[in-house]
C-alpha atoms as a PDB file:
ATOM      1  CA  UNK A   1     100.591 -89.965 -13.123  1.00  0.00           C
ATOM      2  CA  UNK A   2      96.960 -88.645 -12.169  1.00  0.00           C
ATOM      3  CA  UNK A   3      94.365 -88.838 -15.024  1.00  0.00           C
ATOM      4  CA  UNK A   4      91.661 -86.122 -13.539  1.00  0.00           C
ATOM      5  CA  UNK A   5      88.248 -84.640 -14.805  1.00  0.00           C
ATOM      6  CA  UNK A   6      85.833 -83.112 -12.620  1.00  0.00           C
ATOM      7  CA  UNK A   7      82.995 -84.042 -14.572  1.00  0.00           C
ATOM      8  CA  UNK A   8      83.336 -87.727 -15.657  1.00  0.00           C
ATOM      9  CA  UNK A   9      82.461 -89.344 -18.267  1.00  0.00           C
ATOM     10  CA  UNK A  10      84.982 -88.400 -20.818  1.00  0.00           C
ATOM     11  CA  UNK A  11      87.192 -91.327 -21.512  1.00  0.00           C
ATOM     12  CA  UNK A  12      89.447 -90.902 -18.092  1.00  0.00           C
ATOM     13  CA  UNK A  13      89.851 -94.923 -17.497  1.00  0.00           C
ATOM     14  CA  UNK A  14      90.168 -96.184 -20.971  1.00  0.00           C
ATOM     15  CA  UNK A  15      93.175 -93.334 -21.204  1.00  0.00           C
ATOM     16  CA  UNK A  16      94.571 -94.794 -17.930  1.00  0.00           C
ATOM     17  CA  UNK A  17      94.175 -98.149 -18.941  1.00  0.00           C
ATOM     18  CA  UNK A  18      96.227 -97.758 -22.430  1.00  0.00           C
ATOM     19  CA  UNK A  19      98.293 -95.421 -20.535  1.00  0.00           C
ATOM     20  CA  UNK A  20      99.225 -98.381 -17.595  1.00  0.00           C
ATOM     21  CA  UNK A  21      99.661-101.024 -20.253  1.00  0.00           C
ATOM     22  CA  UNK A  22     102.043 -99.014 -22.414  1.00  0.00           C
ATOM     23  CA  UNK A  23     104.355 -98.030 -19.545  1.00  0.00           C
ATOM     24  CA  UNK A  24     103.861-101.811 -18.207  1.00  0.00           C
ATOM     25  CA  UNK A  25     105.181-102.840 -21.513  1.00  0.00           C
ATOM     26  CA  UNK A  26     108.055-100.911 -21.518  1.00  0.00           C
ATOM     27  CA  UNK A  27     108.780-100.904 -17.207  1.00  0.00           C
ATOM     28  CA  UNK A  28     107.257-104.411 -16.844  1.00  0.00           C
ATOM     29  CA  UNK A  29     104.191-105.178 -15.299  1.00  0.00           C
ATOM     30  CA  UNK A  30     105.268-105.093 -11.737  1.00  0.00           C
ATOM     31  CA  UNK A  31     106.123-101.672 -11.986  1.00  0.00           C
ATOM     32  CA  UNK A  32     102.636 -99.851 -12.803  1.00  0.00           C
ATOM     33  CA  UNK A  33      99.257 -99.444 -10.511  1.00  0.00           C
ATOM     34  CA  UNK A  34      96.357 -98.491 -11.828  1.00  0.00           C
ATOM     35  CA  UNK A  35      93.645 -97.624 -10.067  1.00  0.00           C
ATOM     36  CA  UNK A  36      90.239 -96.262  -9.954  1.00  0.00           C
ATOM     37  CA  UNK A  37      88.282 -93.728  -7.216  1.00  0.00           C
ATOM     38  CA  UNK A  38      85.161 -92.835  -8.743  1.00  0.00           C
ATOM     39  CA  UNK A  39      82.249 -92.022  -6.303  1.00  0.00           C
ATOM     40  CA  UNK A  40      79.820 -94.294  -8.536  1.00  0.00           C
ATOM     41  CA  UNK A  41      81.762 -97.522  -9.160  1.00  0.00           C
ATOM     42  CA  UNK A  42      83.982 -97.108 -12.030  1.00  0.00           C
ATOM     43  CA  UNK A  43      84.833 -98.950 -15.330  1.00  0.00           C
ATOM     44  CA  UNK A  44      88.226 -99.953 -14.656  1.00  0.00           C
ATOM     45  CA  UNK A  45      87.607-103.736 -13.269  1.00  0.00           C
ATOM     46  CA  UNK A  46      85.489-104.546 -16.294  1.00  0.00           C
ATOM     47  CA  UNK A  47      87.741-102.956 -18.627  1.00  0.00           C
ATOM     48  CA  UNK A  48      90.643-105.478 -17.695  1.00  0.00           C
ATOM     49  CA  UNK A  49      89.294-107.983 -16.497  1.00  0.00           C
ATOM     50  CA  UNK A  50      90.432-111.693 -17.851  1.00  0.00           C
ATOM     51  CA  UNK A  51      88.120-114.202 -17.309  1.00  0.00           C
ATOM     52  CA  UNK A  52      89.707-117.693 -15.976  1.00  0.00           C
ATOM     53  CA  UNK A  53      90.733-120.780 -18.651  1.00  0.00           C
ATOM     54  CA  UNK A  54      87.237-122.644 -18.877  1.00  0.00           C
ATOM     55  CA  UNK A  55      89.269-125.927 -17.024  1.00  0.00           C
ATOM     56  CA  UNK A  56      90.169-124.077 -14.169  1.00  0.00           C
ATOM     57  CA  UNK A  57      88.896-125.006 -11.265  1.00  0.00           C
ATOM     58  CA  UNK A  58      88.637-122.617  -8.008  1.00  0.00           C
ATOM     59  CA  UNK A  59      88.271-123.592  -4.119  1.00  0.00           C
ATOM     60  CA  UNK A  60      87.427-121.254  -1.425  1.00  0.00           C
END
């Protein structure tokens, strides 16, 4: 499914995002992509983005 508007800023990636998380909740989560193209750096990594557990510890 392709969620399209040639002149942006109209709500395209919060649609996709309740879009992907309705079909991930009846496929399962595996089963759905969602991604963003936008020329200017889109919304779509701070819109799901889940910050880690505050004791979690990471190592490079």
């Amino acid at each position: 499914m392709t969620i399209a508007n040639p002149t942006g800023g109209v709500g395209e990636t919060p649609l996709a995002v309740g879009l992907n998380a309705i079909i991930a909740e009846h496929r399962g989560a595996a089963t759905t992509v969602c991604v963003d193209v936008a020329d200017v750096g889109g919304s779509l990594a701070d819109r799901v983005s889940i910050h880690p557990a505050t004791d979690t510890t990471c190592s490079h």
